[in-house]
PDB file of N, CA and C in Angstrom:
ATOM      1  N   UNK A   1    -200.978 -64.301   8.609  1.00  0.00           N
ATOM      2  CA  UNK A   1    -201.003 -63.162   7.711  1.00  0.00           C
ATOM      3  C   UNK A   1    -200.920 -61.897   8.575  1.00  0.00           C
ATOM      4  N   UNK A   2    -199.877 -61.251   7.993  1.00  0.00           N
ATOM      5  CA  UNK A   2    -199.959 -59.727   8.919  1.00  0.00           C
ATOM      6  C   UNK A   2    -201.123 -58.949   8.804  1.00  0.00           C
ATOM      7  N   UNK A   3    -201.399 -57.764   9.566  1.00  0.00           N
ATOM      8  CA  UNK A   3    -202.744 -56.876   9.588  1.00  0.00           C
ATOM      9  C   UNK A   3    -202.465 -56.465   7.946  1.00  0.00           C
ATOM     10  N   UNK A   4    -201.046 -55.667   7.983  1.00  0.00           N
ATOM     11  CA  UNK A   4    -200.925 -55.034   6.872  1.00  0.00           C
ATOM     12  C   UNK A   4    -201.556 -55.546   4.914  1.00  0.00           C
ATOM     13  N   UNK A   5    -200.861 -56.631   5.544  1.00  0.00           N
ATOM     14  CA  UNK A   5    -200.967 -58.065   4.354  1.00  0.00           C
ATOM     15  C   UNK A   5    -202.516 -58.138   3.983  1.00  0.00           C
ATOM     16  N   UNK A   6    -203.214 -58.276   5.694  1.00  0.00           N
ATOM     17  CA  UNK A   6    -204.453 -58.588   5.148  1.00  0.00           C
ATOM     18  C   UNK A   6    -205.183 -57.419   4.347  1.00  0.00           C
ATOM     19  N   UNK A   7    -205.028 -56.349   5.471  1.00  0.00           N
ATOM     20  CA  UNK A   7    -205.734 -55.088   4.443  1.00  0.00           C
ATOM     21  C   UNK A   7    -205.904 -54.906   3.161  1.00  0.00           C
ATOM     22  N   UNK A   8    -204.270 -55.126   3.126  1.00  0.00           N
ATOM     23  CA  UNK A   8    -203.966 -54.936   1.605  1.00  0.00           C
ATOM     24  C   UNK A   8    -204.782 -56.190   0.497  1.00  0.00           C
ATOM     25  N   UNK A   9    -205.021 -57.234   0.814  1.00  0.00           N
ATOM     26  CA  UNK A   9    -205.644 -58.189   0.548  1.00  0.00           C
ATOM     27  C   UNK A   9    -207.446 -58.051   0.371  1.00  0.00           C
ATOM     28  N   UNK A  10    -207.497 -57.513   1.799  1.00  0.00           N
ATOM     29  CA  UNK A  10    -209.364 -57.072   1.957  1.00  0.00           C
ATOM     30  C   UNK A  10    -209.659 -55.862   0.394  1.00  0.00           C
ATOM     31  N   UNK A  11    -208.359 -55.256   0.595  1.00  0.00           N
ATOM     32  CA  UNK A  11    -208.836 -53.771  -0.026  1.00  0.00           C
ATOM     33  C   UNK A  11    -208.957 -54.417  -1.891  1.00  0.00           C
ATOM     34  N   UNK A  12    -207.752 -55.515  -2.165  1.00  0.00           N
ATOM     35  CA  UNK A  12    -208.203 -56.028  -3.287  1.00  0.00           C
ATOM     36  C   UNK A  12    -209.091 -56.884  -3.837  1.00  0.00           C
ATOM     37  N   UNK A  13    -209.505 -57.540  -2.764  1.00  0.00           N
ATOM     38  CA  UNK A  13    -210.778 -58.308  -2.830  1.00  0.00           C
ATOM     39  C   UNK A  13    -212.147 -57.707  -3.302  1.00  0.00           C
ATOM     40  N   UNK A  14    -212.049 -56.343  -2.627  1.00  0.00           N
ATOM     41  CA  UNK A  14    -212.941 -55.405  -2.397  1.00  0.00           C
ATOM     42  C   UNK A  14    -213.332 -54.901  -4.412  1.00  0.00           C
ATOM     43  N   UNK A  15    -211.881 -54.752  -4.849  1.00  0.00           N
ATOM     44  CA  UNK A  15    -211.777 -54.320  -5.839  1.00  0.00           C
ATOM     45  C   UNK A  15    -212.256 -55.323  -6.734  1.00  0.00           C
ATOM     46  N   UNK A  16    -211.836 -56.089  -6.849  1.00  0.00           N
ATOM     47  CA  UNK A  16    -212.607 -57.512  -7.844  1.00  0.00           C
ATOM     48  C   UNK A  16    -213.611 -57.715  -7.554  1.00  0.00           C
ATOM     49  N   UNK A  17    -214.798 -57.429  -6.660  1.00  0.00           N
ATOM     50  CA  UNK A  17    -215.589 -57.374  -6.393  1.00  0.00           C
ATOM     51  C   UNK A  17    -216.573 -56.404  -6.947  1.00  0.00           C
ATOM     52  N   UNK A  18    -215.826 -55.456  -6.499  1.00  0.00           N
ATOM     53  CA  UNK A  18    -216.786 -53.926  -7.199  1.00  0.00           C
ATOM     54  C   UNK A  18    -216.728 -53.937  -8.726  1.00  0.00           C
ATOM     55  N   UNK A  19    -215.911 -54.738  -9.865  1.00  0.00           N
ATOM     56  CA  UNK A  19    -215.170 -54.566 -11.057  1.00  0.00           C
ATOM     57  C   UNK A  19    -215.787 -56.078 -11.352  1.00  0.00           C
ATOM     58  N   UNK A  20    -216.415 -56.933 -10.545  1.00  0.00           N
ATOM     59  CA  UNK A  20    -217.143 -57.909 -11.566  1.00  0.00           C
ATOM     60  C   UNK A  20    -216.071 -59.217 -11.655  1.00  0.00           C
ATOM     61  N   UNK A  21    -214.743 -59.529 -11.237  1.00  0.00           N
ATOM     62  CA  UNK A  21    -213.769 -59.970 -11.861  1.00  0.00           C
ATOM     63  C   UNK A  21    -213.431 -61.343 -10.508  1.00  0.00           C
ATOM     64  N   UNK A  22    -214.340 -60.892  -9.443  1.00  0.00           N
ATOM     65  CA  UNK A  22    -214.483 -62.012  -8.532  1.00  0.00           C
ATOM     66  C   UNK A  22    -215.256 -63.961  -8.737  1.00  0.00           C
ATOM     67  N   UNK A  23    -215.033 -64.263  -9.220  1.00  0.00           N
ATOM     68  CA  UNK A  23    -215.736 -65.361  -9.904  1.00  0.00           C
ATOM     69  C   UNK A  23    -216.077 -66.794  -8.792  1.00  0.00           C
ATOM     70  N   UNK A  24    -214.909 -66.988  -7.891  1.00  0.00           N
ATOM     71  CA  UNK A  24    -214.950 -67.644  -7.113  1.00  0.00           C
ATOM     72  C   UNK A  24    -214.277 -67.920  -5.768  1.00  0.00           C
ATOM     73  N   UNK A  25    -214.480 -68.480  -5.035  1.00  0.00           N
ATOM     74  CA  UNK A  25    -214.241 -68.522  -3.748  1.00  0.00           C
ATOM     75  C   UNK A  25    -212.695 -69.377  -3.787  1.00  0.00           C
ATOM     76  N   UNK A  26    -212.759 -70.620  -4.786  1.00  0.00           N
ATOM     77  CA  UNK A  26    -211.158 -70.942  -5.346  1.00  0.00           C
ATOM     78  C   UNK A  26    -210.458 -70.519  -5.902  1.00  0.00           C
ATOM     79  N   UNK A  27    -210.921 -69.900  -6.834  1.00  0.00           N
ATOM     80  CA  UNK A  27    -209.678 -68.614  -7.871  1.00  0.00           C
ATOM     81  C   UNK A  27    -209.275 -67.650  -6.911  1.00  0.00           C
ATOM     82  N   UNK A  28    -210.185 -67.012  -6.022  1.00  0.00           N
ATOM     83  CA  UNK A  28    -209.753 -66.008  -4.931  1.00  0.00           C
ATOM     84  C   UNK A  28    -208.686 -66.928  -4.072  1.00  0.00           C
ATOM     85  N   UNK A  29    -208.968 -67.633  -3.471  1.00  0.00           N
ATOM     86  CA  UNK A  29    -207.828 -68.397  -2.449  1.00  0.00           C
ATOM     87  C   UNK A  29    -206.612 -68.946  -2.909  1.00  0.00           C
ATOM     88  N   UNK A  30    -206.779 -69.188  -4.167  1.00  0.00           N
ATOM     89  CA  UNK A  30    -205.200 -69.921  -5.131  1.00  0.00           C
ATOM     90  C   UNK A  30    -204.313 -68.616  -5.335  1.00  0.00           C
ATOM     91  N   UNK A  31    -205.165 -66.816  -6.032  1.00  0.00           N
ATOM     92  CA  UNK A  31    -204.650 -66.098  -6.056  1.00  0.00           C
ATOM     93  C   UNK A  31    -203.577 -65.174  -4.984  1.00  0.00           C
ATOM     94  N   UNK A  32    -204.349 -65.773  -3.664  1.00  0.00           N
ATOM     95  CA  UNK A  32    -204.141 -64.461  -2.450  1.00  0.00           C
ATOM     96  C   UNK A  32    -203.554 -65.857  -1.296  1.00  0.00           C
ATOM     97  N   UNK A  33    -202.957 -66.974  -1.887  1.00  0.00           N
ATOM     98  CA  UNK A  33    -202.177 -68.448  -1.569  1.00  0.00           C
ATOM     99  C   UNK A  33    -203.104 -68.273  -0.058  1.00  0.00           C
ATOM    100  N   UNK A  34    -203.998 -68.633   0.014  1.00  0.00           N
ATOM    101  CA  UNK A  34    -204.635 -68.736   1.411  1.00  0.00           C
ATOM    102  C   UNK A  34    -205.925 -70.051   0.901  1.00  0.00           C
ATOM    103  N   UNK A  35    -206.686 -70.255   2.250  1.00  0.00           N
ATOM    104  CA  UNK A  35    -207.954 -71.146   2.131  1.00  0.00           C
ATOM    105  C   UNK A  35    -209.183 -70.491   1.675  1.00  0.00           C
ATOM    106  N   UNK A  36    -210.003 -71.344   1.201  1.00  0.00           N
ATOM    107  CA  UNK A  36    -211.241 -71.126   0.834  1.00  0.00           C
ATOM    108  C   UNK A  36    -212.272 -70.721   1.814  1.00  0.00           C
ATOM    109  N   UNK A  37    -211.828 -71.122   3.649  1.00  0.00           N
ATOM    110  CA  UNK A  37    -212.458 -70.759   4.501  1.00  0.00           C
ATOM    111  C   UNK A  37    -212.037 -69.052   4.850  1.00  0.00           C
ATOM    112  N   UNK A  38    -210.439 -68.931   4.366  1.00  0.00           N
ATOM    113  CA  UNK A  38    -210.109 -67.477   4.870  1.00  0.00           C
ATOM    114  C   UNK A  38    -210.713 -66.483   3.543  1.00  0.00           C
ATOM    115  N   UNK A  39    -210.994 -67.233   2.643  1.00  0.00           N
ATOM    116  CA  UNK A  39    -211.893 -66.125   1.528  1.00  0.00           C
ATOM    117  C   UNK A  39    -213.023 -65.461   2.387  1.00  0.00           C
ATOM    118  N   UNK A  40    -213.843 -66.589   2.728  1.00  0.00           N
ATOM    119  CA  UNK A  40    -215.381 -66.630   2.941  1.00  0.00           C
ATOM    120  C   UNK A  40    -215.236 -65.520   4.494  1.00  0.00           C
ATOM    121  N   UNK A  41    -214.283 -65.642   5.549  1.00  0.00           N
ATOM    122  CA  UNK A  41    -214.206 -64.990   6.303  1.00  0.00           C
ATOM    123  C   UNK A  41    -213.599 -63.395   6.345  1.00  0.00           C
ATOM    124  N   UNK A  42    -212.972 -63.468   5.137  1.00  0.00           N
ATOM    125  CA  UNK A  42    -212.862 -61.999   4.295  1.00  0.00           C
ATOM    126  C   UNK A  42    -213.515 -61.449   3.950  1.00  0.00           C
ATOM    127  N   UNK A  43    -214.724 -61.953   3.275  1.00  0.00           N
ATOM    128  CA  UNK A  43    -216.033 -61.582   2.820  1.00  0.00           C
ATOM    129  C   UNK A  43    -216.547 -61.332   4.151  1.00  0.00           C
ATOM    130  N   UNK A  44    -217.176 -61.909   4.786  1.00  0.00           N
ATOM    131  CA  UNK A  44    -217.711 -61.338   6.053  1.00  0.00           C
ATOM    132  C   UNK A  44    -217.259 -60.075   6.716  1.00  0.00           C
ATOM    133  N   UNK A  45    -216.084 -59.947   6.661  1.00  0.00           N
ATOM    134  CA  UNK A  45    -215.353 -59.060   7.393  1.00  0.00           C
ATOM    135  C   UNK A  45    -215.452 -57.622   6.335  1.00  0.00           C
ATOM    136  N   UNK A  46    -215.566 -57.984   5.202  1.00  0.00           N
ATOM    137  CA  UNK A  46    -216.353 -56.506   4.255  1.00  0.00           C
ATOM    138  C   UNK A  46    -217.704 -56.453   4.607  1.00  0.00           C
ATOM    139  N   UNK A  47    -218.302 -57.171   4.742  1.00  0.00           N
ATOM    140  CA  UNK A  47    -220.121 -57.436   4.983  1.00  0.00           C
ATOM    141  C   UNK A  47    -219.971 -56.166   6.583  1.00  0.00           C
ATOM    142  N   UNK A  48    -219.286 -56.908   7.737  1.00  0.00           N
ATOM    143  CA  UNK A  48    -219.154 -56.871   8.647  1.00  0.00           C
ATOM    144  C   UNK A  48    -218.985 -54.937   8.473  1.00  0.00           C
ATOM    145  N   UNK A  49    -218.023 -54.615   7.759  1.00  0.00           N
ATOM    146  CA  UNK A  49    -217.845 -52.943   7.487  1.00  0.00           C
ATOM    147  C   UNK A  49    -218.591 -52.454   6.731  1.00  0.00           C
ATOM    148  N   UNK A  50    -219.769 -52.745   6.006  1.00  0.00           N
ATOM    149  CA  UNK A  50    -221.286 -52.674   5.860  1.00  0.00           C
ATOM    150  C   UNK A  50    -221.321 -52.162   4.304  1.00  0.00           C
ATOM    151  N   UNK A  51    -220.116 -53.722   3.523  1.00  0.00           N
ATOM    152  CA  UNK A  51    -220.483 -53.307   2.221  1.00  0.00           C
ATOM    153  C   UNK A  51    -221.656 -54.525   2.067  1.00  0.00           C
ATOM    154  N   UNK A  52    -222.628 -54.166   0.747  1.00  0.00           N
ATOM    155  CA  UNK A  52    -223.562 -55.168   0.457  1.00  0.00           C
ATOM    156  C   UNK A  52    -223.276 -55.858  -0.472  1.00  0.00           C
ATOM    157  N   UNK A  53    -222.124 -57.292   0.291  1.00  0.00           N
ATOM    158  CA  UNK A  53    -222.199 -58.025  -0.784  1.00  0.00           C
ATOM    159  C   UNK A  53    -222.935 -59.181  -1.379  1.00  0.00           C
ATOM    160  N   UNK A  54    -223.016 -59.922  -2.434  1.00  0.00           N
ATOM    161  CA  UNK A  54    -224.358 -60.872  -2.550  1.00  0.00           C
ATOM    162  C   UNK A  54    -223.472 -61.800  -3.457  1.00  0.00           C
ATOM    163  N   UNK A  55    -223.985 -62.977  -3.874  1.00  0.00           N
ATOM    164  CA  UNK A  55    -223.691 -64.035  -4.646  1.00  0.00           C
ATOM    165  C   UNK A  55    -224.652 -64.364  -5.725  1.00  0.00           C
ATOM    166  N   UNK A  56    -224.194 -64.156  -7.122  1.00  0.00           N
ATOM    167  CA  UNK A  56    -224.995 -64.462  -7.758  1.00  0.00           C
ATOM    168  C   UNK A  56    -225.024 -65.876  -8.515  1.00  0.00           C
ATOM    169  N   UNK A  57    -226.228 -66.970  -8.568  1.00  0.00           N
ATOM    170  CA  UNK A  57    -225.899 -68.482  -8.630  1.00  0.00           C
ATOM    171  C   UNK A  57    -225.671 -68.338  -9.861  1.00  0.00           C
ATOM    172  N   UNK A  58    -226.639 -67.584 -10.509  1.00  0.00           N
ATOM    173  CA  UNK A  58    -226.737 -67.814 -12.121  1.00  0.00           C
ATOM    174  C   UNK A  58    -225.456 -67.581 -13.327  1.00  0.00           C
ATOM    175  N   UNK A  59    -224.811 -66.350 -12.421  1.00  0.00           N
ATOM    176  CA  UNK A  59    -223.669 -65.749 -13.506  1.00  0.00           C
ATOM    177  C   UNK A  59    -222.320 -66.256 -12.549  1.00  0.00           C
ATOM    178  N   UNK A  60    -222.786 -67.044 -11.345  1.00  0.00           N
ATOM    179  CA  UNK A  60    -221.671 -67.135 -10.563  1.00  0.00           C
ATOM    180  C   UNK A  60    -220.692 -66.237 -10.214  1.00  0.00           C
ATOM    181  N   UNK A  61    -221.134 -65.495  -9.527  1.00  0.00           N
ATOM    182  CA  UNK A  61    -220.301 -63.959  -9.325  1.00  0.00           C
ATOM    183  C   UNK A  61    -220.659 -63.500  -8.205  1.00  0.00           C
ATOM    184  N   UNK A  62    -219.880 -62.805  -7.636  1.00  0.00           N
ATOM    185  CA  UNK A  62    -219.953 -61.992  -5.973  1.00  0.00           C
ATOM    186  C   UNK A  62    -220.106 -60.266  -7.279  1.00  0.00           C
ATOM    187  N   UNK A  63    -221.404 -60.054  -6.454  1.00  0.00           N
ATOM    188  CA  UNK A  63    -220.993 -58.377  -6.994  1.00  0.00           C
ATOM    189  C   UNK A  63    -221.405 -57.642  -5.058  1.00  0.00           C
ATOM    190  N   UNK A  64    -221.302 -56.129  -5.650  1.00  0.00           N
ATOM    191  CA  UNK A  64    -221.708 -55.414  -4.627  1.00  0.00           C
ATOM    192  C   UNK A  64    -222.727 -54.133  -4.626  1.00  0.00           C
ATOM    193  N   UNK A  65    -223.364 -54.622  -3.848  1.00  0.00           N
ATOM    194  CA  UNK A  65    -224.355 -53.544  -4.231  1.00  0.00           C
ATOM    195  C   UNK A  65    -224.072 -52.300  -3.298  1.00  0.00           C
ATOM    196  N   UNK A  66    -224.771 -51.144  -3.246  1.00  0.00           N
ATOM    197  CA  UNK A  66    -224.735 -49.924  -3.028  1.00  0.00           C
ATOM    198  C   UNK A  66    -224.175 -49.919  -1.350  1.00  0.00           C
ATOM    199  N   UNK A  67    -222.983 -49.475  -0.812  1.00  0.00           N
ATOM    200  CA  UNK A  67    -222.735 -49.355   0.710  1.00  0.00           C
ATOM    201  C   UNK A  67    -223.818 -48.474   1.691  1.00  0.00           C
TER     202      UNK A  67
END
């Protein structure tokens, strides 16, 4: 994946995230044709630029809390 590609990828991830619309770690990887390991390391890599993201078991959802 190019830098560009990914950005562009991080920055929409970012967005389904903040908007509630992130549901899973497979719907994300089928959407953005990549692995379930390059989701999870996407996520880190927002964590890593010091957004607060969390997993919720109950509603099954990635939200984000306050940067």
């Amino acid at each position: 994946m190019r830098f560009i590609e990914r950005k562009e990828k991080l920055d929409y991830l970012l967005e389904l995230i903040e908007k509630g619309r992130c549901i899973s770690l497979s719907q994300v990887a089928n959407n953005f044709e990549v692995s379930r390991r390059t989701v999870k390391r996407m996520i880190a890599e927002l964590r890593d630029q010091g957004y607060k993201i969390s997993y919720c078991k109950v509603s099954m959802r990635f939200f984000l809390n306050e940067k």
